[in-house]
Protein backbone atom coordinates (compact mmCIF):
# COMPACT_ATOMS: atom_id res chain seq x y z
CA UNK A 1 -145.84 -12.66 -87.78
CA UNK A 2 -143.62 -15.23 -86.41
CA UNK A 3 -141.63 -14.13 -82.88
CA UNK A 4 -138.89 -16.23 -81.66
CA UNK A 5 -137.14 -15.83 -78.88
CA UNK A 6 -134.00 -18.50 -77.35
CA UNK A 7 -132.39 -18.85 -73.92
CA UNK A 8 -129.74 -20.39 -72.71
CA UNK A 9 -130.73 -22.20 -69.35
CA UNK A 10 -128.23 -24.09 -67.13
CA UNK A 11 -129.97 -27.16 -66.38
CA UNK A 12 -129.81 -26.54 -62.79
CA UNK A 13 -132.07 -23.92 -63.45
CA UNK A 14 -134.60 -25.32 -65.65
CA UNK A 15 -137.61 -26.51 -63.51
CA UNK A 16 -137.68 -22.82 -62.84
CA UNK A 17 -136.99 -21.38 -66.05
CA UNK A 18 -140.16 -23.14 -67.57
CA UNK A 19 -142.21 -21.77 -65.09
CA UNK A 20 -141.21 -18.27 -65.69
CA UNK A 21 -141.36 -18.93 -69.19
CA UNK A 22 -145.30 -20.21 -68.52
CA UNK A 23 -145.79 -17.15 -67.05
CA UNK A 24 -144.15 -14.91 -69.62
CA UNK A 25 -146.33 -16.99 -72.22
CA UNK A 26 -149.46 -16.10 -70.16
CA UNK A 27 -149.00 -12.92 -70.02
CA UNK A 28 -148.61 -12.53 -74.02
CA UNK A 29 -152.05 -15.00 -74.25
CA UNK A 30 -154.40 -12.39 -73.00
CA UNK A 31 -153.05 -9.70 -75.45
CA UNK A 32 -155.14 -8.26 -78.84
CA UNK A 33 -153.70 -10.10 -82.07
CA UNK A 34 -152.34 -13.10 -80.11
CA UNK A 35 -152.23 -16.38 -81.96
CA UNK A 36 -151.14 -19.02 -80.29
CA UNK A 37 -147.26 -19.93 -78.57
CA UNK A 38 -145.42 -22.85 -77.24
CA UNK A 39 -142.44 -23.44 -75.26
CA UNK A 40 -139.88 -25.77 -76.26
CA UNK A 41 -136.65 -27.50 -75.21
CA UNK A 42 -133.94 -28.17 -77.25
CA UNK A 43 -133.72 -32.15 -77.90
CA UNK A 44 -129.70 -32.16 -79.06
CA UNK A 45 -128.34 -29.46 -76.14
CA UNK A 46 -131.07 -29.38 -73.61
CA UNK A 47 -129.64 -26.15 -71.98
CA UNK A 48 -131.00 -24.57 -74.91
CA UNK A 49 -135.12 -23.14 -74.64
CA UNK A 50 -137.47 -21.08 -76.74
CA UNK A 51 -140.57 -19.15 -76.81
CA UNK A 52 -142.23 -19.02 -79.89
CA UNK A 53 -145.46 -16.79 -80.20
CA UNK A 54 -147.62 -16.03 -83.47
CA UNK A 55 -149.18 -13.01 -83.56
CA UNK A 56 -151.89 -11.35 -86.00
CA UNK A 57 -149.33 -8.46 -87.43
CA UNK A 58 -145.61 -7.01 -85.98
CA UNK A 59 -148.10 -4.12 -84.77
CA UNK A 60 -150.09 -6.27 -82.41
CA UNK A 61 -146.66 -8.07 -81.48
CA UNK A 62 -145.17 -4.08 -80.60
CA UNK A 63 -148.50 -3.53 -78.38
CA UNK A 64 -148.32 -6.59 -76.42
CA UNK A 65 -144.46 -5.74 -75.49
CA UNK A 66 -146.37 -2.61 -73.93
CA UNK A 67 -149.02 -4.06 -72.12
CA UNK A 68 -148.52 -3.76 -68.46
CA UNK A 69 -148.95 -7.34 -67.71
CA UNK A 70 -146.10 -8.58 -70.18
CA UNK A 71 -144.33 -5.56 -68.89
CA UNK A 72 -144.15 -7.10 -65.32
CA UNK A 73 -144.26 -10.75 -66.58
CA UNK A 74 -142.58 -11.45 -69.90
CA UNK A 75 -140.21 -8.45 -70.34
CA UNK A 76 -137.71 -9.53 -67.23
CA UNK A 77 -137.40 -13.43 -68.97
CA UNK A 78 -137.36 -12.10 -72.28
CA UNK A 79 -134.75 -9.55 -71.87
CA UNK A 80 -132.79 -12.43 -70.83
CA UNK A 81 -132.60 -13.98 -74.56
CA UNK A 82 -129.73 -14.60 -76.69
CA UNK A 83 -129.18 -11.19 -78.52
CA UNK A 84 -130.35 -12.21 -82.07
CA UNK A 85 -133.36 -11.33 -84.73
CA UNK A 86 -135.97 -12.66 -83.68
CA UNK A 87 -139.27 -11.49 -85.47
CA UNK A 88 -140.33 -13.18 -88.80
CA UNK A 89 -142.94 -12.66 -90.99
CA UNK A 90 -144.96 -15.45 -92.92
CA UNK A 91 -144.93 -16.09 -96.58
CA UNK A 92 -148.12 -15.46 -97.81
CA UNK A 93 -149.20 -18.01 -100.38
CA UNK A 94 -152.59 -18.15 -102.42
């Protein structure tokens, strides 16, 4: 599963947005099922960020928003994301 989350930054803020956001991505690295994730800036409105993680199952996503690490270190920055869906699940093709 796909998990997406977006921010809106104001650019005065950024430097130290991205850092938090390395952080909150840290935290979610050392958790069972994690993928891989990357941290990207809008190119058209750069006040715009996102955090996009890929995890083994939504299960292993669910866990990791547990974990008392993410607790402490992702939860606070990701609680500040726009308020939309953002889990996705991938198309399985054979």
């Amino acid at each position: 599963m796909i998990a997406i989350a977006r921010f809106e930054v104001a650019l005065g803020n950024a430097a130290h947005f991205e850092s938090e956001l390395s952080a909150a991505l840290d935290a979610l690295t050392s958790c069972a099922g994690f993928i891989k994730g990357e941290i990207g800036q809008n190119l058209d409105q750069s006040s715009l960020w996102t955090l996009v993680t890929h995890w083994e199952n939504v299960g292993s996503y669910r866990r990791a928003l547990s974990s008392t690490t993410v607790k402490m270190n992702a939860i606070p920055i990701l609680a500040r994301a726009i308020d939309e869906p953002g889990a996705y699940e991938r198309p399985y093709t054979e």
